[in-house]
C-alpha atoms as a PDB file:
ATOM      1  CA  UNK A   1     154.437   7.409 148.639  1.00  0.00           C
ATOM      2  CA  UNK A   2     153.489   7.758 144.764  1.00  0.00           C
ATOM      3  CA  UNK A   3     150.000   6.578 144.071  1.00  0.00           C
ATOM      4  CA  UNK A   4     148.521   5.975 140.541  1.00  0.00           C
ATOM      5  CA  UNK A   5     144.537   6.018 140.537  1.00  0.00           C
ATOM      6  CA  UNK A   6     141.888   5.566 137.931  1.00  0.00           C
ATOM      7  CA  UNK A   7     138.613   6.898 138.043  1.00  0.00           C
ATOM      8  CA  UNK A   8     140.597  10.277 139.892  1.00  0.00           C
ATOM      9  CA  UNK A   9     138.052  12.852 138.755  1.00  0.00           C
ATOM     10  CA  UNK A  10     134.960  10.563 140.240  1.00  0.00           C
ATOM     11  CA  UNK A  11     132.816  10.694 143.742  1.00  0.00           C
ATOM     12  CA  UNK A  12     135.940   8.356 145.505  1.00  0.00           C
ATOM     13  CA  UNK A  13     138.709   9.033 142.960  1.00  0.00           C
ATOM     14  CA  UNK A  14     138.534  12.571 143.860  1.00  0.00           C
ATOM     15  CA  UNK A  15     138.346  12.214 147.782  1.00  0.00           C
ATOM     16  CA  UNK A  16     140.685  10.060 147.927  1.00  0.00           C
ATOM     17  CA  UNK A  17     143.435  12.417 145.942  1.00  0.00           C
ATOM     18  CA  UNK A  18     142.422  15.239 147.931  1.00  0.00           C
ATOM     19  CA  UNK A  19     143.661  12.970 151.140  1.00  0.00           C
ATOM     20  CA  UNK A  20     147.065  11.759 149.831  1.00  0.00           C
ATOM     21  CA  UNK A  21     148.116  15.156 148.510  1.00  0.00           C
ATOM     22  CA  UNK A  22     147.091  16.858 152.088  1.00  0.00           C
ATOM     23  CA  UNK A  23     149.446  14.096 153.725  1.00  0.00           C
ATOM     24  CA  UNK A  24     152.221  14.756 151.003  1.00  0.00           C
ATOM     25  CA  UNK A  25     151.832  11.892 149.421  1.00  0.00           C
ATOM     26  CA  UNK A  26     152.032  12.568 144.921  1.00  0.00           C
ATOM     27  CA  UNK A  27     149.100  11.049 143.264  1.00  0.00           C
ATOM     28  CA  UNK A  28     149.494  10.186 138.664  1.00  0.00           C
ATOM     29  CA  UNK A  29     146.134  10.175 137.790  1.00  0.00           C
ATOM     30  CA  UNK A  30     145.253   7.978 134.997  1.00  0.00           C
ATOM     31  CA  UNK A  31     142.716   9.250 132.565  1.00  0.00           C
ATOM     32  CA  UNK A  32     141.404   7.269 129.896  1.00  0.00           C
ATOM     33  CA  UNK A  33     141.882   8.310 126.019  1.00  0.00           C
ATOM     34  CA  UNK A  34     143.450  11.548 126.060  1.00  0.00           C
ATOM     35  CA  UNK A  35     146.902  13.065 127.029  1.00  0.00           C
ATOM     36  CA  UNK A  36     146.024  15.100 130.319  1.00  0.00           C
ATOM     37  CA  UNK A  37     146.186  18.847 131.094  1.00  0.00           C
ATOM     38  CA  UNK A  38     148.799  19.516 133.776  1.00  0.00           C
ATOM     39  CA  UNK A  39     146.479  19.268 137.502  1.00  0.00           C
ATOM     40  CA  UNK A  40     146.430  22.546 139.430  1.00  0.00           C
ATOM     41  CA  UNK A  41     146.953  20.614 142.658  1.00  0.00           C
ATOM     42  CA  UNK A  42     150.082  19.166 141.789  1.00  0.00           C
ATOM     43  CA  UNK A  43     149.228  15.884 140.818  1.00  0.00           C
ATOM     44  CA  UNK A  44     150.706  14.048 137.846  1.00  0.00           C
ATOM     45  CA  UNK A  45     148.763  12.840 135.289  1.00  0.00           C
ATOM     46  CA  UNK A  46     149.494   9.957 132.726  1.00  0.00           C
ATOM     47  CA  UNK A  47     146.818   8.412 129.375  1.00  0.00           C
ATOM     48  CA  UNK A  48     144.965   5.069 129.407  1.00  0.00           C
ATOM     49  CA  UNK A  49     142.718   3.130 127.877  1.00  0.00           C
ATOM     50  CA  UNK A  50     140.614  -0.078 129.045  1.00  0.00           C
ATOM     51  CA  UNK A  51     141.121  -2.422 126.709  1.00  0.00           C
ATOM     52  CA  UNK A  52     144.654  -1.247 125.336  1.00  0.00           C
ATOM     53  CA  UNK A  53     148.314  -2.610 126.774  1.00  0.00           C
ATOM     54  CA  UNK A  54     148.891   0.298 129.337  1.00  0.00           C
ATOM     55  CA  UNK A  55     153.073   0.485 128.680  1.00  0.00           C
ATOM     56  CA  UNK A  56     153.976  -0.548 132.627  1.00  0.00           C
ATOM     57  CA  UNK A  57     156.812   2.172 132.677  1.00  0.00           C
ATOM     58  CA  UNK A  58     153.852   4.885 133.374  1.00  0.00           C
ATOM     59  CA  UNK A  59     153.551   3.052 136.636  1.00  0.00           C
ATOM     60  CA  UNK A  60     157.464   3.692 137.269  1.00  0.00           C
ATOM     61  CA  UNK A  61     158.002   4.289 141.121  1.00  0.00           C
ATOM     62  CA  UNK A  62     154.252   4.117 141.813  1.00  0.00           C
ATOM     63  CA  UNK A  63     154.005   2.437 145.315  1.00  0.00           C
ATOM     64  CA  UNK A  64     150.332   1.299 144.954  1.00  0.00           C
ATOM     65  CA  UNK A  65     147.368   1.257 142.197  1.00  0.00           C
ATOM     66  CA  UNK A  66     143.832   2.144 143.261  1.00  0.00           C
ATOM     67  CA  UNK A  67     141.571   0.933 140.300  1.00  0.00           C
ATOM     68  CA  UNK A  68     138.722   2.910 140.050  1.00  0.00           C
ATOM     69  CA  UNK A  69     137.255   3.478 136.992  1.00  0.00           C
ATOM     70  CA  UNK A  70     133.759   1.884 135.513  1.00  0.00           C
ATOM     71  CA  UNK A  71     130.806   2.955 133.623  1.00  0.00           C
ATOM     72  CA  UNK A  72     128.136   3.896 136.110  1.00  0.00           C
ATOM     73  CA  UNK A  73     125.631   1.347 137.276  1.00  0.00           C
ATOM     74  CA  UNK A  74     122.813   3.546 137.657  1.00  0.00           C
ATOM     75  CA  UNK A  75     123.741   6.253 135.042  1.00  0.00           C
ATOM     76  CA  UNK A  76     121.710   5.185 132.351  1.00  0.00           C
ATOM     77  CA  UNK A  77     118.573   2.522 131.965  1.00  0.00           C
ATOM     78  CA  UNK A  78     120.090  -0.935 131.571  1.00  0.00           C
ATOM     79  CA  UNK A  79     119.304  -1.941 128.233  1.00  0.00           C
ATOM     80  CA  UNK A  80     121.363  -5.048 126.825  1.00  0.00           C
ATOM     81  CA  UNK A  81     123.779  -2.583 125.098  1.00  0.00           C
ATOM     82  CA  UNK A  82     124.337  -0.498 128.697  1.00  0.00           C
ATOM     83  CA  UNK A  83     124.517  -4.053 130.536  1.00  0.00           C
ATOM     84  CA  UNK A  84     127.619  -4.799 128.232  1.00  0.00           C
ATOM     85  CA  UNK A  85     129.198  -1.713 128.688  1.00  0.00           C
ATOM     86  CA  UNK A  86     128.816  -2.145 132.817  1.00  0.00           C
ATOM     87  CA  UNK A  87     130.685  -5.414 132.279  1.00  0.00           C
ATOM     88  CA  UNK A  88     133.110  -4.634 129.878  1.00  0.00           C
ATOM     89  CA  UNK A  89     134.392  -1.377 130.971  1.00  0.00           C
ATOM     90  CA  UNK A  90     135.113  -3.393 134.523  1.00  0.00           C
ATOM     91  CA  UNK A  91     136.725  -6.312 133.002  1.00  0.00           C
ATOM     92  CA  UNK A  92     138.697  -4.709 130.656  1.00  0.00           C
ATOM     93  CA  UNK A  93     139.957  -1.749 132.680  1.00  0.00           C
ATOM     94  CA  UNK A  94     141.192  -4.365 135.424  1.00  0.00           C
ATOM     95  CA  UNK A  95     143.094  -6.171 133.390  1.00  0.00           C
ATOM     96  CA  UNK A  96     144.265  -3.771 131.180  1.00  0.00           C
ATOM     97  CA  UNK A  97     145.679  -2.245 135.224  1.00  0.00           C
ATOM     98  CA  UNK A  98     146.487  -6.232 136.545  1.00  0.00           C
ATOM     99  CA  UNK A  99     148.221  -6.706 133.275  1.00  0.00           C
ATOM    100  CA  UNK A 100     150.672  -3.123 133.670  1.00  0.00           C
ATOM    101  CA  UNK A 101     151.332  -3.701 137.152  1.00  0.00           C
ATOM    102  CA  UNK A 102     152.170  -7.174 136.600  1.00  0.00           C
ATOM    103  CA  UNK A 103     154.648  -6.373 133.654  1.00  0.00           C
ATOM    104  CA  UNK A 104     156.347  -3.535 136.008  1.00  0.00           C
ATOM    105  CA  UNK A 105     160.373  -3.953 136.440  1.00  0.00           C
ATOM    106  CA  UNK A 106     159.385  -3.427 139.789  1.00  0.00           C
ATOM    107  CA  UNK A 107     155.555  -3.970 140.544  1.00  0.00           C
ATOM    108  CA  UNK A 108     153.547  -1.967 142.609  1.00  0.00           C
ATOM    109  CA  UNK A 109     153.210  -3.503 146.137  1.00  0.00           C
ATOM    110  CA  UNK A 110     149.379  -3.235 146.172  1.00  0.00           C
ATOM    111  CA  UNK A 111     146.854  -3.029 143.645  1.00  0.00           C
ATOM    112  CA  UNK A 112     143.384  -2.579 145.344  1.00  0.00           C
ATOM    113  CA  UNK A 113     140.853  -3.302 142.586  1.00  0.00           C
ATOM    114  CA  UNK A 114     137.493  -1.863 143.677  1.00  0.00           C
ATOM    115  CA  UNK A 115     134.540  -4.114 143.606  1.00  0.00           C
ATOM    116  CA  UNK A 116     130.576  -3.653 145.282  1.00  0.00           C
ATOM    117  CA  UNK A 117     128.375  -5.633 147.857  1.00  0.00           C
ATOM    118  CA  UNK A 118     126.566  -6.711 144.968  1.00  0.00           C
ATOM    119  CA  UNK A 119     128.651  -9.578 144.565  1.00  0.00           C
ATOM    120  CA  UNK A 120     126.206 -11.367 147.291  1.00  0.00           C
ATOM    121  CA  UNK A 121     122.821 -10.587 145.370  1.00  0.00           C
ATOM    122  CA  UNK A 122     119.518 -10.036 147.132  1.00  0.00           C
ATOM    123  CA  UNK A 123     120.506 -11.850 150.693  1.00  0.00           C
ATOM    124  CA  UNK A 124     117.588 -10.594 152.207  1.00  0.00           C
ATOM    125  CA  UNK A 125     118.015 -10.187 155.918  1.00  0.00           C
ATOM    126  CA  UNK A 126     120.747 -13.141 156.254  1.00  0.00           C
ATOM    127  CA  UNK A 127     124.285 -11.085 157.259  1.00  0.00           C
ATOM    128  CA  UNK A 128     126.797 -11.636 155.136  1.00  0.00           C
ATOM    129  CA  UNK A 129     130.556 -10.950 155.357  1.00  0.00           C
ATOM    130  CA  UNK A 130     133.404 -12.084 153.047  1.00  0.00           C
ATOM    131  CA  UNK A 131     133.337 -15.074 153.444  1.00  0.00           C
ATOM    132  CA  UNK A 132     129.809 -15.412 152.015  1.00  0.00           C
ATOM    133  CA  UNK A 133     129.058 -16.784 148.012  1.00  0.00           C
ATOM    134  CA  UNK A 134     128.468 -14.306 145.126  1.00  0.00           C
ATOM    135  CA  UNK A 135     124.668 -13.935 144.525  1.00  0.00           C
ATOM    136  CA  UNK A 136     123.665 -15.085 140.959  1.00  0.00           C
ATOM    137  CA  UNK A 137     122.205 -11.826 139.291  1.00  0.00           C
ATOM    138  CA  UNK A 138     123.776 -10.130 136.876  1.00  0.00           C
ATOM    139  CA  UNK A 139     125.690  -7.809 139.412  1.00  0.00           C
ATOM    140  CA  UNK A 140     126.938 -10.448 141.101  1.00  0.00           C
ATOM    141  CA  UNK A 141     128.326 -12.112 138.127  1.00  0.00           C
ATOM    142  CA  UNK A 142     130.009  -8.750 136.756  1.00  0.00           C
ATOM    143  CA  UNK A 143     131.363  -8.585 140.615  1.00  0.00           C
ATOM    144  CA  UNK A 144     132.899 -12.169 139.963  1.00  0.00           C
ATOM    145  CA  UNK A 145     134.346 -11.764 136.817  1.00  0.00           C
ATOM    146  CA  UNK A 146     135.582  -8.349 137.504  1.00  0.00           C
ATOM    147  CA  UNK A 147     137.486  -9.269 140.867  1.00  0.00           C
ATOM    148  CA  UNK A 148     138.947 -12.339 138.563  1.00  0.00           C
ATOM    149  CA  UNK A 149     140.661  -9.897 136.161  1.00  0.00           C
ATOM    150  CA  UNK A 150     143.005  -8.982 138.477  1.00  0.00           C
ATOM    151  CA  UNK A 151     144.814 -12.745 138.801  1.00  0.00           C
ATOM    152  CA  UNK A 152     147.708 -11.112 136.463  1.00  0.00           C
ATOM    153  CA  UNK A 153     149.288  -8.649 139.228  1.00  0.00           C
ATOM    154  CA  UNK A 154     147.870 -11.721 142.297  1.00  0.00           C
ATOM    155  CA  UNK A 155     150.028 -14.142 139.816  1.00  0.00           C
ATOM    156  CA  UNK A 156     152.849 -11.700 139.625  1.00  0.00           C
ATOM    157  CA  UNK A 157     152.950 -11.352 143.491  1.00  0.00           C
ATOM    158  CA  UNK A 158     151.183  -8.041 144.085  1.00  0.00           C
ATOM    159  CA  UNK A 159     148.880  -7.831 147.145  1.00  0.00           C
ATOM    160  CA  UNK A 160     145.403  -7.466 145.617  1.00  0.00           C
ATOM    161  CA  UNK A 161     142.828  -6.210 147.681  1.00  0.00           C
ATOM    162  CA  UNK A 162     138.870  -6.067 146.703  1.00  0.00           C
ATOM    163  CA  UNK A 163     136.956  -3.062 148.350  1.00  0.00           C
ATOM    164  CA  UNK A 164     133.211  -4.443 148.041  1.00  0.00           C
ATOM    165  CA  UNK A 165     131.453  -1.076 148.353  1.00  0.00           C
ATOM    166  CA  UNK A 166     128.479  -0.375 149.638  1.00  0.00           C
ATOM    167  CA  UNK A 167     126.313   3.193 149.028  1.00  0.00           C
ATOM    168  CA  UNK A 168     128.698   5.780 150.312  1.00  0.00           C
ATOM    169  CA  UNK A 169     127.198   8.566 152.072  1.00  0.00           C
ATOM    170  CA  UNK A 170     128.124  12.412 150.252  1.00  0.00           C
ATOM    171  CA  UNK A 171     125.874  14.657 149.264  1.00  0.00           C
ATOM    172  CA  UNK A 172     128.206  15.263 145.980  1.00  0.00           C
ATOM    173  CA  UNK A 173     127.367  11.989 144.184  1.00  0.00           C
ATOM    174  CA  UNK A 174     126.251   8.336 144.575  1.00  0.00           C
ATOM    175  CA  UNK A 175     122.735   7.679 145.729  1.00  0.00           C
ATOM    176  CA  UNK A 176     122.850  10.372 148.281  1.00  0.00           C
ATOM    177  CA  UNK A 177     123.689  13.061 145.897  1.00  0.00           C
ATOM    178  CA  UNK A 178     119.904  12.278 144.292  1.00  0.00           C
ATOM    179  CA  UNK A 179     118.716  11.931 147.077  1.00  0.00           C
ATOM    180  CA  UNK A 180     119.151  14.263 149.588  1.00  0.00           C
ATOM    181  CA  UNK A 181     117.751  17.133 147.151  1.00  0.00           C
ATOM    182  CA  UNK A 182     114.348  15.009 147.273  1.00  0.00           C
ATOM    183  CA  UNK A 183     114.468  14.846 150.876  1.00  0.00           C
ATOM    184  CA  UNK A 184     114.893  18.642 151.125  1.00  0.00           C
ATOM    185  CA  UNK A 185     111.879  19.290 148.835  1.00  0.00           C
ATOM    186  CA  UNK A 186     110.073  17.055 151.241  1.00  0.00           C
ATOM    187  CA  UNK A 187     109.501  14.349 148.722  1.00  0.00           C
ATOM    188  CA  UNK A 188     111.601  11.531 150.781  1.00  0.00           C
ATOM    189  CA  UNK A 189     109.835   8.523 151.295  1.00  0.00           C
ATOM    190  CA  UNK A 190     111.024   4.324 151.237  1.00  0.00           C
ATOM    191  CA  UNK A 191     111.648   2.743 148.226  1.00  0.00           C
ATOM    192  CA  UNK A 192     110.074  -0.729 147.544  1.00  0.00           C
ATOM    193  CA  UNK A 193     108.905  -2.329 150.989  1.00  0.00           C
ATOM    194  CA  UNK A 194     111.500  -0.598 152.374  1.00  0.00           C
ATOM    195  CA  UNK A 195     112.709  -3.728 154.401  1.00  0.00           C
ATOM    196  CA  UNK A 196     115.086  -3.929 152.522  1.00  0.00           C
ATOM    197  CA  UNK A 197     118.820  -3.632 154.075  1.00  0.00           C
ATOM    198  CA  UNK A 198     121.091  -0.872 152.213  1.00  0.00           C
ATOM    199  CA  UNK A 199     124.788  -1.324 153.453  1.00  0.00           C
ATOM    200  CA  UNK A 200     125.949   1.952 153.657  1.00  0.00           C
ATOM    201  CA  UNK A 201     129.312   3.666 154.378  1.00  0.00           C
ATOM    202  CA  UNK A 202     130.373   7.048 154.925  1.00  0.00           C
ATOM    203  CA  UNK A 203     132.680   9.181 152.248  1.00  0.00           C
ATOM    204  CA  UNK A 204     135.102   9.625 155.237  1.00  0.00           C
ATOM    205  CA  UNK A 205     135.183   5.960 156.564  1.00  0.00           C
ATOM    206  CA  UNK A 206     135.781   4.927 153.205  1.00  0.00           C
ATOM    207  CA  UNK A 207     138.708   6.734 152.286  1.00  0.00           C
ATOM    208  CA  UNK A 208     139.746   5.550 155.304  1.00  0.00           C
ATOM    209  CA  UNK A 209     139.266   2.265 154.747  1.00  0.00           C
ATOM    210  CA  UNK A 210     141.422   2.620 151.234  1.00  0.00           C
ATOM    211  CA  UNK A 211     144.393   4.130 153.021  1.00  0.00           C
ATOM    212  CA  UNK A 212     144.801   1.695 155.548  1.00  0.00           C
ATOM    213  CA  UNK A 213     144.342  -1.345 153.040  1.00  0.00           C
ATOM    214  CA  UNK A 214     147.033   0.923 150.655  1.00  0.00           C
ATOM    215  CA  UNK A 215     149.369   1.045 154.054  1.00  0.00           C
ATOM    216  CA  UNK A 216     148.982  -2.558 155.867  1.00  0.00           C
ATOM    217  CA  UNK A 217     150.222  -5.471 154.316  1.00  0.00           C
ATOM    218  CA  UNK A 218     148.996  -7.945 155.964  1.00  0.00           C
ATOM    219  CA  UNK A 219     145.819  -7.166 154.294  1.00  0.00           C
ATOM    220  CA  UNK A 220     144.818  -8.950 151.103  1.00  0.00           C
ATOM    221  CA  UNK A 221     141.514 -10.108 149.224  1.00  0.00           C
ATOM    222  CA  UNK A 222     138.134  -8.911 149.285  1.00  0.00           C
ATOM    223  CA  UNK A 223     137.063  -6.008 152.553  1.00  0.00           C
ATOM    224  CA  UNK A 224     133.247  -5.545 153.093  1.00  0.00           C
ATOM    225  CA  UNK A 225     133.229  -1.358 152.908  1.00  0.00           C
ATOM    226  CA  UNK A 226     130.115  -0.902 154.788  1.00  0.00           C
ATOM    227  CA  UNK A 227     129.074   0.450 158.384  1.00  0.00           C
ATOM    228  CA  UNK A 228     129.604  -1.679 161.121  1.00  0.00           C
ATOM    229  CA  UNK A 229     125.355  -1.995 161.191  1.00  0.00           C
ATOM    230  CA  UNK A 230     123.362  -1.994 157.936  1.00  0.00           C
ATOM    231  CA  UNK A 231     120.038  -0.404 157.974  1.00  0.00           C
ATOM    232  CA  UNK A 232     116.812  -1.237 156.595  1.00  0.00           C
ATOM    233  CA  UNK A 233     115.652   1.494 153.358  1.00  0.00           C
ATOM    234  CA  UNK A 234     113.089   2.380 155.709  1.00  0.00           C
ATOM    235  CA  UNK A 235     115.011   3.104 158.458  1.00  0.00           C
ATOM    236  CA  UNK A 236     117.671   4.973 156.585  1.00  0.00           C
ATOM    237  CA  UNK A 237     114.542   6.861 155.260  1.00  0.00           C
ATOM    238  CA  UNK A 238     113.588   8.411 158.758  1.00  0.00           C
ATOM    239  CA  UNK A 239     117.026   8.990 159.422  1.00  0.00           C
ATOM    240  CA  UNK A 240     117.584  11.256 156.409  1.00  0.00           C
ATOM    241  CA  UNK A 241     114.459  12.628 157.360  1.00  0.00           C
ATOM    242  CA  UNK A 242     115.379  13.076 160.692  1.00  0.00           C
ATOM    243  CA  UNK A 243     118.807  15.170 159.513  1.00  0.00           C
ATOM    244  CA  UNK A 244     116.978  17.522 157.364  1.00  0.00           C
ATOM    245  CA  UNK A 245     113.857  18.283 158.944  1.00  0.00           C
ATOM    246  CA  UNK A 246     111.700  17.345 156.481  1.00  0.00           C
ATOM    247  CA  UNK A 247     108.876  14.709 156.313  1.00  0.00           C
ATOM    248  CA  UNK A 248     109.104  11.129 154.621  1.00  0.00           C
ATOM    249  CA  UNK A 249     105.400  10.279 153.917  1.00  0.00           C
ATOM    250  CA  UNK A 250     106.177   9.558 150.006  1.00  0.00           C
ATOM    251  CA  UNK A 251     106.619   5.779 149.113  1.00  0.00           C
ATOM    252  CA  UNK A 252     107.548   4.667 145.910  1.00  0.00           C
ATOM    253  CA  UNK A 253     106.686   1.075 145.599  1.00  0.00           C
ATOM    254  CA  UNK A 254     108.519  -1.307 143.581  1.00  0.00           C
ATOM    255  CA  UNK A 255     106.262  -1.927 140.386  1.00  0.00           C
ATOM    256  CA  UNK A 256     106.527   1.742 139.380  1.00  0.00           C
ATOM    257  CA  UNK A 257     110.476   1.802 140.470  1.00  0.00           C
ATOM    258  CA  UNK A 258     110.668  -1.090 137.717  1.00  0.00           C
ATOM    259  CA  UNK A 259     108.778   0.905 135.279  1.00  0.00           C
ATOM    260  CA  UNK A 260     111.044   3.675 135.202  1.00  0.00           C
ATOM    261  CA  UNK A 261     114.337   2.226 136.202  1.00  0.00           C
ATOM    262  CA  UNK A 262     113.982  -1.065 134.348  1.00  0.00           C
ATOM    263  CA  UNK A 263     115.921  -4.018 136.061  1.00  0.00           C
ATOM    264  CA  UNK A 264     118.361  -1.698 138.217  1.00  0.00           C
ATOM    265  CA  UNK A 265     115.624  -1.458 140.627  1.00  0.00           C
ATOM    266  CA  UNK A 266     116.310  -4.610 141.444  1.00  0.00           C
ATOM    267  CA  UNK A 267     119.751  -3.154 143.120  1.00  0.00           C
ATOM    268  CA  UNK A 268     117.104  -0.483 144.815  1.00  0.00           C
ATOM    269  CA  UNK A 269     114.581  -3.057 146.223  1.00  0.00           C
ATOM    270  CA  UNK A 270     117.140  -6.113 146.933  1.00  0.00           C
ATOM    271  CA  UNK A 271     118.580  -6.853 149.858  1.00  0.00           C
ATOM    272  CA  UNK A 272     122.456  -7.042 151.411  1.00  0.00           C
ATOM    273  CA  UNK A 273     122.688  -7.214 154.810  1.00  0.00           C
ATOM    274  CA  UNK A 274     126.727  -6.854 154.248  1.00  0.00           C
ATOM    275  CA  UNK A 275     129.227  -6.562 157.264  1.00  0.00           C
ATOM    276  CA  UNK A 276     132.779  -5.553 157.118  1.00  0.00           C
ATOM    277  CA  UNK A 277     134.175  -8.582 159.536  1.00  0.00           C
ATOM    278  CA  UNK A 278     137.580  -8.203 157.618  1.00  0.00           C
ATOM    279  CA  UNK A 279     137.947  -4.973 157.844  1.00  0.00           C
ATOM    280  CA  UNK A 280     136.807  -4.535 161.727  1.00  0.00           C
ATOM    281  CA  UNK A 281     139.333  -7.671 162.326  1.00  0.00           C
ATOM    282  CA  UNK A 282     142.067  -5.850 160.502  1.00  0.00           C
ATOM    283  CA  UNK A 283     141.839  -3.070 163.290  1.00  0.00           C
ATOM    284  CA  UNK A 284     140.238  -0.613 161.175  1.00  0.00           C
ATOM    285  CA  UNK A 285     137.944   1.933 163.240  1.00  0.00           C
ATOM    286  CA  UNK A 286     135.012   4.029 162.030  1.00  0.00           C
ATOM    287  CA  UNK A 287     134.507   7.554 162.333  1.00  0.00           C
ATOM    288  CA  UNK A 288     131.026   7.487 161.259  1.00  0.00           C
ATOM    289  CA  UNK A 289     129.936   4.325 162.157  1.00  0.00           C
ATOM    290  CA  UNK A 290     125.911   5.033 162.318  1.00  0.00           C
ATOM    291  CA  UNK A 291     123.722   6.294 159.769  1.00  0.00           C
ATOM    292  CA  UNK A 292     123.240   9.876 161.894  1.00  0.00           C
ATOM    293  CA  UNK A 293     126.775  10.784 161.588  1.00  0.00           C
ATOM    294  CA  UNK A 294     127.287   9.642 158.201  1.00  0.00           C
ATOM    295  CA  UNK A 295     124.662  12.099 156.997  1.00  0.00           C
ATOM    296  CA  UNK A 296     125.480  14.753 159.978  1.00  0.00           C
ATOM    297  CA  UNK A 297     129.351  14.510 158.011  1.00  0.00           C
ATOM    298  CA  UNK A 298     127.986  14.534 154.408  1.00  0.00           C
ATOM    299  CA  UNK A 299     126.031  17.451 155.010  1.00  0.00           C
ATOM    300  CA  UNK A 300     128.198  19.447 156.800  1.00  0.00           C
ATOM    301  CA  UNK A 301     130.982  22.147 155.784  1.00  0.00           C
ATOM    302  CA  UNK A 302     134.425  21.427 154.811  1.00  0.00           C
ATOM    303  CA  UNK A 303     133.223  17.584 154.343  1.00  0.00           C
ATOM    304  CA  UNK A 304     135.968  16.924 152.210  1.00  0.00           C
ATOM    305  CA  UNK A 305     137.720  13.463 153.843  1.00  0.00           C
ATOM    306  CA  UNK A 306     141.121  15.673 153.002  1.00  0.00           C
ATOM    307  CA  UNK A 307     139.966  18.005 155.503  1.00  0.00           C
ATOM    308  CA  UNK A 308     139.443  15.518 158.334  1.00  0.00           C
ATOM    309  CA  UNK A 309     141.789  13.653 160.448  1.00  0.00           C
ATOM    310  CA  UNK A 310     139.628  10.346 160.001  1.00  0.00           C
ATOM    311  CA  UNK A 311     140.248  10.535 156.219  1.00  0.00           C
ATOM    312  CA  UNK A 312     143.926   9.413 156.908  1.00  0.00           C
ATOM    313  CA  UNK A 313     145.572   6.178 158.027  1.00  0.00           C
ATOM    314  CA  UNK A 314     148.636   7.865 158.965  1.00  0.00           C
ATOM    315  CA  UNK A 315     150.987   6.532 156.259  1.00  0.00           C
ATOM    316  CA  UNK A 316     154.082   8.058 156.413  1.00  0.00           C
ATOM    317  CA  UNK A 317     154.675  11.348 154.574  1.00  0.00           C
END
């Protein structure tokens, strides 16, 4: 298979190449603004820009599109300017990638479009699975509009699939990336009340869960990626702690994460009691469905999903 991915040099982007290219499969990166350097591992490379028609003979013999690429939600303090770029960089990057694939002599057969959990909002401890309503902050409504910018290649009859992602467990980026050097300097602790549910996943599972959506389909829409079992902040808390050997006394409660963070510690302190009931009824199995392994696999060596049999789907070389 030929794969074309945005966002190929972040957290997911990266793991995910990694897997295809140990399975045989070639990967075209697309990277935004500049023409690319030719890829030591073999991969092809190809220029974009969100925003700007993308000429749909770059995506040429590409079998599938995994969309990738946004401006960081917690990169940066969310002033009105930052909020704006969060928004537009999703909007316009999808349909700058709907619009190519849709325009293709011969379009792609899937296009999954990544997405997040917090399209439900603060659900508290309710469990909600795809089926559920977007919440009505504003990361819900950038989840809404950005899954909507794909219509163009749904219109044009390629399978569109949504990966609603939760926090994915590596210790080389995301939320566990910051935190699991606090942990090891033994300044771990809850955040907020810590009742709060944090629907995690595990790097592996969930470049797992992109190859088999990239290889069935019969799947389609939006897929909860998130352990079978979401956890509470405070239990996920001991459980780091647990891992590492190192206490979790330290609390940060919610008034000070608001003074430093501004109002992305609302994503910190809210709630999303998320379940992946599509994905688990598509046949999909976890390698890591508990919190312990997740960390036990983030932590260890040769983590790399490329590197483990549960990072493939078995699509055909």
């Amino acid at each position: 298979m030929r794969v074309a991915i945005t966002g190929s040099t972040g957290l997911i982007g990266s793991a995910l190449t990694r897997s295809l290219l140990a399975d045989g499969h070639r990967v075209l990166r697309l990277t935004r603004g500049r023409t690319p350097a030719p890829a030591a591992d073999g991969s092809e490379s190809a220029p974009w820009q969100p925003g700007a028609r993308l000429d749909p003979a770059v995506l040429a013999g590409v079998d599938g599109v995994v969309h990738l690429a946004g401006a960081g939600v917690g990169d940066r303090r969310w002033t009105a300017a930052y909020k704006q770029e969060i928004r537009l960089s999703r909007l316009q990057g999808t349909r700058t990638i709907a619009e190519a694939c849709a325009e293709a002599d011969e379009p792609p057969r899937v296009l999954i479009s990544a997405s997040a959990t917090g399209y439900y909002g603060d659900t508290g401890d309710r469990v909600v699975t795809e089926a559920d309503p977007a919440g009505d902050d504003f990361l819900a409504s950038v989840c809404v509009d950005w899954e909507a910018a794909a219509a163009p290649a749904e219109r044009a009859g390629v399978r569109v699939v949504h990966p609603r992602t939760g926090l994915v467990v590596s210790a080389d980026g995301g939320a566990w990336g910051r935190l699991f050097p606090l942990f090891r300097f033994g300044l771990g602790g809850r955040l907020g009340s810590g009742d709060q549910f944090w629907p995690f996943i595990s790097l592996c599972d969930h470049i797992a869960a992109l190859r088999h959506a990239i290889d069935r389909d019969d799947i389609a829409g939006p897929l909860n990626f998130t352990a079978p079992e979401p956890l509470t902040n405070r239990e996920i808390t001991r459980a780091t702690g647990r891992i590492l050997h190192r206490p979790t006394l330290a609390a940060v409660p919610a008034f000070a994460l608001r003074a430093v963070l501004g109002e992305f510690s609302e994503g910190i302190t809210g709630s999303c009691r998320a379940v992946p009931a599509a994905l688990l009824e598509s046949g999909f199995t976890f390698r890591q469905p508990g919190i312990d392994e997740a960390l036990r696999a983030a932590l260890s060596p040769g983590r790399h999903p490329a590197a483990d049999p549960g990072g493939r789907s078995g699509l055909p070389r």
